[in-house]
Protein backbone atom coordinates (compact mmCIF):
# COMPACT_ATOMS: atom_id res chain seq x y z
CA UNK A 1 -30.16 3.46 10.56
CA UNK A 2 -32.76 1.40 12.62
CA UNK A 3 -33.63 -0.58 9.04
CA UNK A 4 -29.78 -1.76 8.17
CA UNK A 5 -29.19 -2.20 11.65
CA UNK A 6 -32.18 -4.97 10.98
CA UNK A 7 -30.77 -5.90 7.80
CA UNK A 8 -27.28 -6.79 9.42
CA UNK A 9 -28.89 -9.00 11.62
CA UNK A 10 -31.17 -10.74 9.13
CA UNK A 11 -27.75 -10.88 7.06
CA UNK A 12 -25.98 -12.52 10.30
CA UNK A 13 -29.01 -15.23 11.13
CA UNK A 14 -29.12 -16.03 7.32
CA UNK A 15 -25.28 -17.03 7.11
CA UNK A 16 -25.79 -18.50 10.36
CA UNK A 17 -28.48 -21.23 8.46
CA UNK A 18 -25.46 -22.01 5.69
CA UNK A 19 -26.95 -19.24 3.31
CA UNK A 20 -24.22 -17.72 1.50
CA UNK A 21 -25.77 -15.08 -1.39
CA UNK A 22 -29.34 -13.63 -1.37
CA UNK A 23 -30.42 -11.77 -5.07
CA UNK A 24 -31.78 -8.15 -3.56
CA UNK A 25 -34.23 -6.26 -5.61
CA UNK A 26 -35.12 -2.28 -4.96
CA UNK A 27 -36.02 -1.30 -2.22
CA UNK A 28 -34.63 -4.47 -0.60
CA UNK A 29 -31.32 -3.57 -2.25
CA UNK A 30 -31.47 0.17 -0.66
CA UNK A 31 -31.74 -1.20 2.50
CA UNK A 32 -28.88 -3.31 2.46
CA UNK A 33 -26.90 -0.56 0.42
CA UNK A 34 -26.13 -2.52 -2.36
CA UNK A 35 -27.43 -3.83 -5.71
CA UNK A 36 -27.85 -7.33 -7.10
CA UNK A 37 -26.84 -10.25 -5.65
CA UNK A 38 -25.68 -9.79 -1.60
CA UNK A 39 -22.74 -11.94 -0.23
CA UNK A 40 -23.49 -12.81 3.52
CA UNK A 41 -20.49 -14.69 3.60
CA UNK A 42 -18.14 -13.10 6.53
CA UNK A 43 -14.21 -13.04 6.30
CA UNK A 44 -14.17 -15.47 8.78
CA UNK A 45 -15.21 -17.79 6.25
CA UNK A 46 -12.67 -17.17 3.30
CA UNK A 47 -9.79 -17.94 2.19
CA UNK A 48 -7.50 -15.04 1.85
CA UNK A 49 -8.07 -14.89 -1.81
CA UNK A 50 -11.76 -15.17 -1.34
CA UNK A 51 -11.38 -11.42 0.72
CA UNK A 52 -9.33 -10.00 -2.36
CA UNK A 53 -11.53 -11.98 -4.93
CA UNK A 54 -14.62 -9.97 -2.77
CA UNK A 55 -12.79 -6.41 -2.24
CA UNK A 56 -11.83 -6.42 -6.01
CA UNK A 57 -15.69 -7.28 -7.21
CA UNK A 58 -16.60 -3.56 -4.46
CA UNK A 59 -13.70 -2.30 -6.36
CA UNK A 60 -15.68 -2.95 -10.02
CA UNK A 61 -18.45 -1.34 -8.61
CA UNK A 62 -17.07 1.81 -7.05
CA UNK A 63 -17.94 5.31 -8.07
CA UNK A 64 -16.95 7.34 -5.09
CA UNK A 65 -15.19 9.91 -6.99
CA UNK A 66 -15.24 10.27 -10.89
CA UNK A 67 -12.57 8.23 -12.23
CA UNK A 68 -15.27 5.20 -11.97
CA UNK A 69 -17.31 6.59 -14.84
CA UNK A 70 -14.56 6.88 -17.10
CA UNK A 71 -12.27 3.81 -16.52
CA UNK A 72 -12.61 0.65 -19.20
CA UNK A 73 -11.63 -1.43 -16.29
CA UNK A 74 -10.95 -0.81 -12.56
CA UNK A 75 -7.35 -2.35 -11.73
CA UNK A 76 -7.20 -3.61 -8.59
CA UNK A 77 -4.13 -5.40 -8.06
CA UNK A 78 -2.25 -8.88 -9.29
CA UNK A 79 -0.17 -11.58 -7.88
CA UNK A 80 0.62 -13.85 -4.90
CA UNK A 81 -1.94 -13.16 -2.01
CA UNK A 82 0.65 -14.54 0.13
CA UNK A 83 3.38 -12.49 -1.00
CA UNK A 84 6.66 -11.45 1.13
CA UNK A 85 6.76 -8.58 -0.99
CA UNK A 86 3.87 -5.97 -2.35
CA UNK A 87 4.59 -3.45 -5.01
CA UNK A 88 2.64 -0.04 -4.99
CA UNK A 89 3.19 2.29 -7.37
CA UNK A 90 0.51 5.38 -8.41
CA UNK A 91 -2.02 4.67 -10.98
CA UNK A 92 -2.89 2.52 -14.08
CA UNK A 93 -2.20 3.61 -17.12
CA UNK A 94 -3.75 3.34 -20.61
CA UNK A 95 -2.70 -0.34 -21.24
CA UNK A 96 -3.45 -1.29 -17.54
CA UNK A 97 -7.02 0.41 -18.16
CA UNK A 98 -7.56 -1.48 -21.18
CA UNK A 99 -6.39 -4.94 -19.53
CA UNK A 100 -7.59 -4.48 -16.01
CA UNK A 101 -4.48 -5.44 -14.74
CA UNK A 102 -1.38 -3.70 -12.90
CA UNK A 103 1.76 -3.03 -14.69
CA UNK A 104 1.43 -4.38 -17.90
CA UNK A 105 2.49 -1.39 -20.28
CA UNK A 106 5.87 -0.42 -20.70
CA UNK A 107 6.76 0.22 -17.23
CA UNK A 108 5.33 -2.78 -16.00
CA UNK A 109 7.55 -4.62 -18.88
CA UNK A 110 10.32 -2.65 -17.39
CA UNK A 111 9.96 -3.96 -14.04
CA UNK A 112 9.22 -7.57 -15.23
CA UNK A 113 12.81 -7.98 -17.05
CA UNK A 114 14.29 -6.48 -13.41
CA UNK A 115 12.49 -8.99 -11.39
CA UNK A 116 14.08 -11.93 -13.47
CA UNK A 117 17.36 -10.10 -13.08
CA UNK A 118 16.82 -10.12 -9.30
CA UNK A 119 15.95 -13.75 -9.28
CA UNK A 120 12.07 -12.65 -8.18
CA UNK A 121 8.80 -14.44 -10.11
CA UNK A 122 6.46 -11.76 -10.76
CA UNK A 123 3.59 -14.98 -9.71
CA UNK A 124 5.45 -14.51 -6.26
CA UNK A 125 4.85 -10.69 -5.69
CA UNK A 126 1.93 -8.87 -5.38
CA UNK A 127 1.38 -5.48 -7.39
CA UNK A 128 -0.90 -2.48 -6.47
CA UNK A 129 -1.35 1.14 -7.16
CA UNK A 130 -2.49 3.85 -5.10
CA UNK A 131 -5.58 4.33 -7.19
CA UNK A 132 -7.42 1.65 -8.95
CA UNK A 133 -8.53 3.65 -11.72
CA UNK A 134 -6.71 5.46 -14.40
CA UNK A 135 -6.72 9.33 -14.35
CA UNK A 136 -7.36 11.18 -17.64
CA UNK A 137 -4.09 11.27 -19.43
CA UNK A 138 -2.04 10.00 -16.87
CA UNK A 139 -2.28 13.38 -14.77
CA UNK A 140 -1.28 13.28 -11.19
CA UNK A 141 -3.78 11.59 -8.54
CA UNK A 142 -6.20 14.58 -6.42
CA UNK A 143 -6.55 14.40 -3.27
CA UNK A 144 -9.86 13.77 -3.48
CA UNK A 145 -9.22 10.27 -5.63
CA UNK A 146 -6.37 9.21 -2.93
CA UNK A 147 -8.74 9.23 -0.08
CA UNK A 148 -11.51 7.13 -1.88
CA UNK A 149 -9.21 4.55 -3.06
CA UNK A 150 -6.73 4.83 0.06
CA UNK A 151 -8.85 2.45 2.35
CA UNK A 152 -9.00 -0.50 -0.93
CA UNK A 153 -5.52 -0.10 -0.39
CA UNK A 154 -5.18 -0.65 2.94
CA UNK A 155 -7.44 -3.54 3.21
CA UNK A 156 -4.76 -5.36 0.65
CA UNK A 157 -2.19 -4.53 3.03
CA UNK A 158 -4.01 -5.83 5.63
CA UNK A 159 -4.95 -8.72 4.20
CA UNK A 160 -1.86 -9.50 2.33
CA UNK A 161 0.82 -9.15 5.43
CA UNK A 162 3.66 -8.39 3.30
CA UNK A 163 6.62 -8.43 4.99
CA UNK A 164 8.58 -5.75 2.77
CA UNK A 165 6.66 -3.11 0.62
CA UNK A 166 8.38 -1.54 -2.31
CA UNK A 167 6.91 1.86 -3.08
CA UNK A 168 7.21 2.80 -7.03
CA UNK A 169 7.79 6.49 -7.14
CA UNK A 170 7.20 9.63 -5.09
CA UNK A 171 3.18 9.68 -4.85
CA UNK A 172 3.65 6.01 -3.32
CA UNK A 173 6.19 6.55 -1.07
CA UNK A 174 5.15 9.64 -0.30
CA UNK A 175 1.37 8.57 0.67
CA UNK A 176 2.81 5.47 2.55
CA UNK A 177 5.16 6.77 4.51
CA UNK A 178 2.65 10.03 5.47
CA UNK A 179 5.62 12.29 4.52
CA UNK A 180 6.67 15.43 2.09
CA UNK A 181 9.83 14.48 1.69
CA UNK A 182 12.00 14.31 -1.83
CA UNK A 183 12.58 10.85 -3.63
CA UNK A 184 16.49 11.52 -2.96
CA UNK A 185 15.81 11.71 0.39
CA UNK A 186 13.78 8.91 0.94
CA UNK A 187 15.43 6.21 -1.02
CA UNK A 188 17.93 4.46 0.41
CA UNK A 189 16.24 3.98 3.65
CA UNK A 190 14.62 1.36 5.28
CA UNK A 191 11.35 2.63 6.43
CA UNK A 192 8.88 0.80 9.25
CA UNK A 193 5.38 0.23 9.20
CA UNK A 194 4.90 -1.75 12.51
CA UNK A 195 5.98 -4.96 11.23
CA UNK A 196 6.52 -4.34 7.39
CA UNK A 197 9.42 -2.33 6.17
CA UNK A 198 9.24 0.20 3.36
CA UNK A 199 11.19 0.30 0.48
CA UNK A 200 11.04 4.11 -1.76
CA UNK A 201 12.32 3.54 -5.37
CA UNK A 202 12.03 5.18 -8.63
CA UNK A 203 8.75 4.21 -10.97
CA UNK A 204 9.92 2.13 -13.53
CA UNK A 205 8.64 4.90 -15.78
CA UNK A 206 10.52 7.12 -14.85
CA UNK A 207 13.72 5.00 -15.52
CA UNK A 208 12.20 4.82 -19.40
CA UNK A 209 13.05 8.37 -19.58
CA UNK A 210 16.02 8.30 -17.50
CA UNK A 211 17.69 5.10 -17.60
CA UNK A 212 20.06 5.68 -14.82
CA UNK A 213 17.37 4.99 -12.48
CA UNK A 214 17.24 1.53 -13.66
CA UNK A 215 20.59 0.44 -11.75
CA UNK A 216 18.96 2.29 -8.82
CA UNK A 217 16.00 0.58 -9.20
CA UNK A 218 17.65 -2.86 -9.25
CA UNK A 219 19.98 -2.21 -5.67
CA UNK A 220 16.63 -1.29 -4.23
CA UNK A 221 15.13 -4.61 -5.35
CA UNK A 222 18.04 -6.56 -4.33
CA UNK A 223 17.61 -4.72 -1.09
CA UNK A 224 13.96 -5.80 -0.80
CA UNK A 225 14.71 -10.16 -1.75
CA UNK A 226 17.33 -10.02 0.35
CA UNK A 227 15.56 -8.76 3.34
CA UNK A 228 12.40 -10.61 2.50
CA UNK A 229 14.44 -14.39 2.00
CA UNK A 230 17.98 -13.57 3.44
């Protein structure tokens, strides 16, 4: 503890002299708890994409539960870092694994087409998951994989400031809101987050096996533009 404690401040007098990446070899790399090259930049100094552009390259690199050894690519999130509106739905799937990017399969077609129909850019949203890596077959999240990947999640919240945040599906809602409750129960609903508000909807998934859902879908998305830029 005494040696990072040392290795914090050598990190803090080295960004202090302009220095903004040192390359740490083992043991130096143990000490700092990290391998390769060491950004000693603070979030003080970047941009808010530099923080995402930094908490996605930690995401690349994380194996705190299993999923990391058998993704193609960790999916952190896409879009506008200054977005009025954040999508979260549960997990990639196998064409968001392959791509390394949210949304992109079917569903993620899906929601495209309902964004246009909405009047919404997807390059003016953001979209998340709950995890950033894909679990074998598309089986529902553990717990154990929600609490690695929760705080990555709440760091793009935090850095984002979204003013509305549109869960996809129950595992979202459900792990946003902190509550048990049904989808049927929840939609509809404006929910609070101190200053964001919460909007439960049906994955877009979902409505490719049930397309009722889709109209559903689309209120809910009116819901959250008009609230966002009313």
């Amino acid at each position: 503890m005494k040696d990072k404690r040392i290795a914090r401040a050598l990190a803090e007098n080295l960004r202090a002299l302009g220095v903004r990446e040192i390359v740490a070899e083992s043991p130096a790399s143990a000490l700092l708890g990290a391998e390769g090259p060491v950004d000693v930049t603070s979030e003080e100094d970047l941009s808010r994409e530099g923080v995402i552009r930094r908490e996605k390259e930690t995401v690349d690199r994380c194996r705190k539960c299993g999923l990391g050894s058998q993704r193609t690519h960790a999916v952190y999130g896409d879009g506008n870092e200054y977005a009025e509106i954040m999508f979260i739905g549960e997990a990639p799937g196998a064409e968001e694994d392959r791509q390394g990017l949210p949304f992109v399969g079917r569903a993620g077609q899906l929601l495209n087409r309902l964004l246009e129909q909405v009047s919404l850019k997807r390059s003016e949203v953001y979209i998340g998951n709950l995890l950033k890596c894909r679990p074998p077959e598309n089986r529902d999240p553990l717990p154990e994989e929600l609490t690695a990947c929760r705080p990555y999640l709440d760091k793009q919240i935090a850095v984002i400031k979204p003013r509305i945040i549109v869960c996809l599906g129950l595992y979202a809602a459900q792990a946003i809101l902190n509550v048990k409750e049904s989808m049927a129960r929840l939609r509809g609903a404006h929910h609070k987050i101190g200053d964001t508000t919460v909007i439960p909807t049906y994955h877009t998934a979902a409505a490719l096996r049930f397309p009722a859902y889709k109209q559903q879908i689309y209120d809910d998305l009116c819901r959250a533009r008009d609230l966002a830029y009313g």
